[in-house]
Protein backbone atom coordinates (compact mmCIF):
# COMPACT_ATOMS: atom_id res chain seq x y z
CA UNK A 1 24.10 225.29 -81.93
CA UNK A 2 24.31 228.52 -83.84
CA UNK A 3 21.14 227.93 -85.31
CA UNK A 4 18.23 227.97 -83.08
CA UNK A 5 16.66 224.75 -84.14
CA UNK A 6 15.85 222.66 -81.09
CA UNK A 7 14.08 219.13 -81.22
CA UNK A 8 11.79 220.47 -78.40
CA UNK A 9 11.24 223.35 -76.19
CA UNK A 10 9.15 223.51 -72.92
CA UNK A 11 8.39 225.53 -69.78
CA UNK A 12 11.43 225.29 -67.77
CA UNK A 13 8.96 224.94 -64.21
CA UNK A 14 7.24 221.82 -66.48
CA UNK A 15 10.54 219.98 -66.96
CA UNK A 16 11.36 220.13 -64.01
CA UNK A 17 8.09 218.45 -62.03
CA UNK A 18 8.51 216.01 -65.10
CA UNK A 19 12.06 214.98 -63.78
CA UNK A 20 11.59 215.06 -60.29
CA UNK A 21 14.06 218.14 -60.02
CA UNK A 22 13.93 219.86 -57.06
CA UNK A 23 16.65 222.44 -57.42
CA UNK A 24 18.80 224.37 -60.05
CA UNK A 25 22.41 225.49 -58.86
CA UNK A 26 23.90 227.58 -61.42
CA UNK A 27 27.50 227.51 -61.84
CA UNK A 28 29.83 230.22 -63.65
CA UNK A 29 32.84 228.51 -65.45
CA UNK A 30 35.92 230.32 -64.30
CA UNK A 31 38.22 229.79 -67.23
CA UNK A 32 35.05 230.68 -69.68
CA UNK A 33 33.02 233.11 -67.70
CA UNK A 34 30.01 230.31 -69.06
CA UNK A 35 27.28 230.15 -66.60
CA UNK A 36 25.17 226.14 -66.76
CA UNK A 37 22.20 224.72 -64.95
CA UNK A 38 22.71 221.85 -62.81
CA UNK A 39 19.46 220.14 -62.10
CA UNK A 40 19.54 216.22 -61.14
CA UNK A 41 21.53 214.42 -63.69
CA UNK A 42 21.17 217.48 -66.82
CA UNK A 43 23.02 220.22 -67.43
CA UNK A 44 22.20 223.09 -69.24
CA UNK A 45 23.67 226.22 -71.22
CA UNK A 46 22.23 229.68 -70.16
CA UNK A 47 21.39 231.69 -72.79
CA UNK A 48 23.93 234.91 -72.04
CA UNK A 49 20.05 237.29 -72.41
CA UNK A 50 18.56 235.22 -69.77
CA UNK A 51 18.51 237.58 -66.56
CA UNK A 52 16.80 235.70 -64.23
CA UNK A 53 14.83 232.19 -63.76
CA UNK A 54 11.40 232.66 -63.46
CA UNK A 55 8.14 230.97 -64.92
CA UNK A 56 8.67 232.45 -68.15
CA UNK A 57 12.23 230.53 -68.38
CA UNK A 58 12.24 227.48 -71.07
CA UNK A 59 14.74 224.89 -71.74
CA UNK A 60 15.05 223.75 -75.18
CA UNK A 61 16.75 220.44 -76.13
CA UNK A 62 18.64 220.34 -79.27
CA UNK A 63 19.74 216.37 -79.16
CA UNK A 64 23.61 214.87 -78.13
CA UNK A 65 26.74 216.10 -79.07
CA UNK A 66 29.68 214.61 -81.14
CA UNK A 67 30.60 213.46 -77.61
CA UNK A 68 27.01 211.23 -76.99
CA UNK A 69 25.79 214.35 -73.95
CA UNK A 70 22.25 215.97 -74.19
CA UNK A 71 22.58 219.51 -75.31
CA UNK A 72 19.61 221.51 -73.01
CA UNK A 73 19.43 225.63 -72.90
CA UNK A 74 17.64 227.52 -70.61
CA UNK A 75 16.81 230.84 -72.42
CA UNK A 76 13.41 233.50 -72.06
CA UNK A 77 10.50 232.81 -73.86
CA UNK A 78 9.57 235.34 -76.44
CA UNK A 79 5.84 236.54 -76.47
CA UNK A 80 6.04 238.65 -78.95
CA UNK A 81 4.77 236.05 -81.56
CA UNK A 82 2.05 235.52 -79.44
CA UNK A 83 -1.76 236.58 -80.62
CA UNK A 84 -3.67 235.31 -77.52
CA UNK A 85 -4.16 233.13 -74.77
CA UNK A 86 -6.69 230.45 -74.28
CA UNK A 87 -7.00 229.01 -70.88
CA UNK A 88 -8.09 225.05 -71.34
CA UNK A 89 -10.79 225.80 -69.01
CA UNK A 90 -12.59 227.82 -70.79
CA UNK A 91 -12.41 225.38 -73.70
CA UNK A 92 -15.86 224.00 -74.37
C-alpha cells in the first residue's frame, strides 16, 4: 500500500452506522510500535499523521491481501482540495 490508491474511501462515523459498530478500541503493537482499529469483525491500519478520531476521520479500503484479509486505513481527510460545500438541503 505505498501508493495511495484505495477502491473506496468514506467518512469513518458513516462506516461505522453502516456496520452496526458501536466502538473502536485501538491497539498499539508492542513488537512494531503499529497502532490498528478494532471495530466488530475489521481491523484497520492508522495512518501514523492521524492524531485523533473525530468526524473528519475516513477509512479507506484498498481490497485483500496476498493472505485473502481486507486491507482498511483510518487516516484524516484532506480539505484542502476542497472548493465548497453544498448542503443537499439546499439543493433545489
Amino acid at each position: 500500500m505505498s501508493d495511495f490508491n484505495p477502491i473506496w474511501t468514506k467518512n469513518l462515523y458513516s462506516f461505522c452506522k453502516e456496520q452496526n459498530i458501536a466502538s473502536i478500541k485501538q491497539i498499539k503493537n508492542p513488537h512494531t510500535g503499529k497502532v490498528f482499529a478494532l471495530m466488530g469483525d475489521v481491523t484497520a491500519a492508522i495512518a501514523k499523521k492521524l492524531q485523533k478520531l473525530d468526524l473528519s476521520t475516513s477509512i479507506s479500503y484498498f481490497g485483500k491481501d496476498k493472505d485473502g484479509k481486507d486491507q482498511y486505513v483510518l487516516h484524516g481527510t484532506s480539505q484542502q482540495n476542497v472548493l465548497s460545500t453544498t448542503k443537499v438541503s439546499e439543493l433545489s
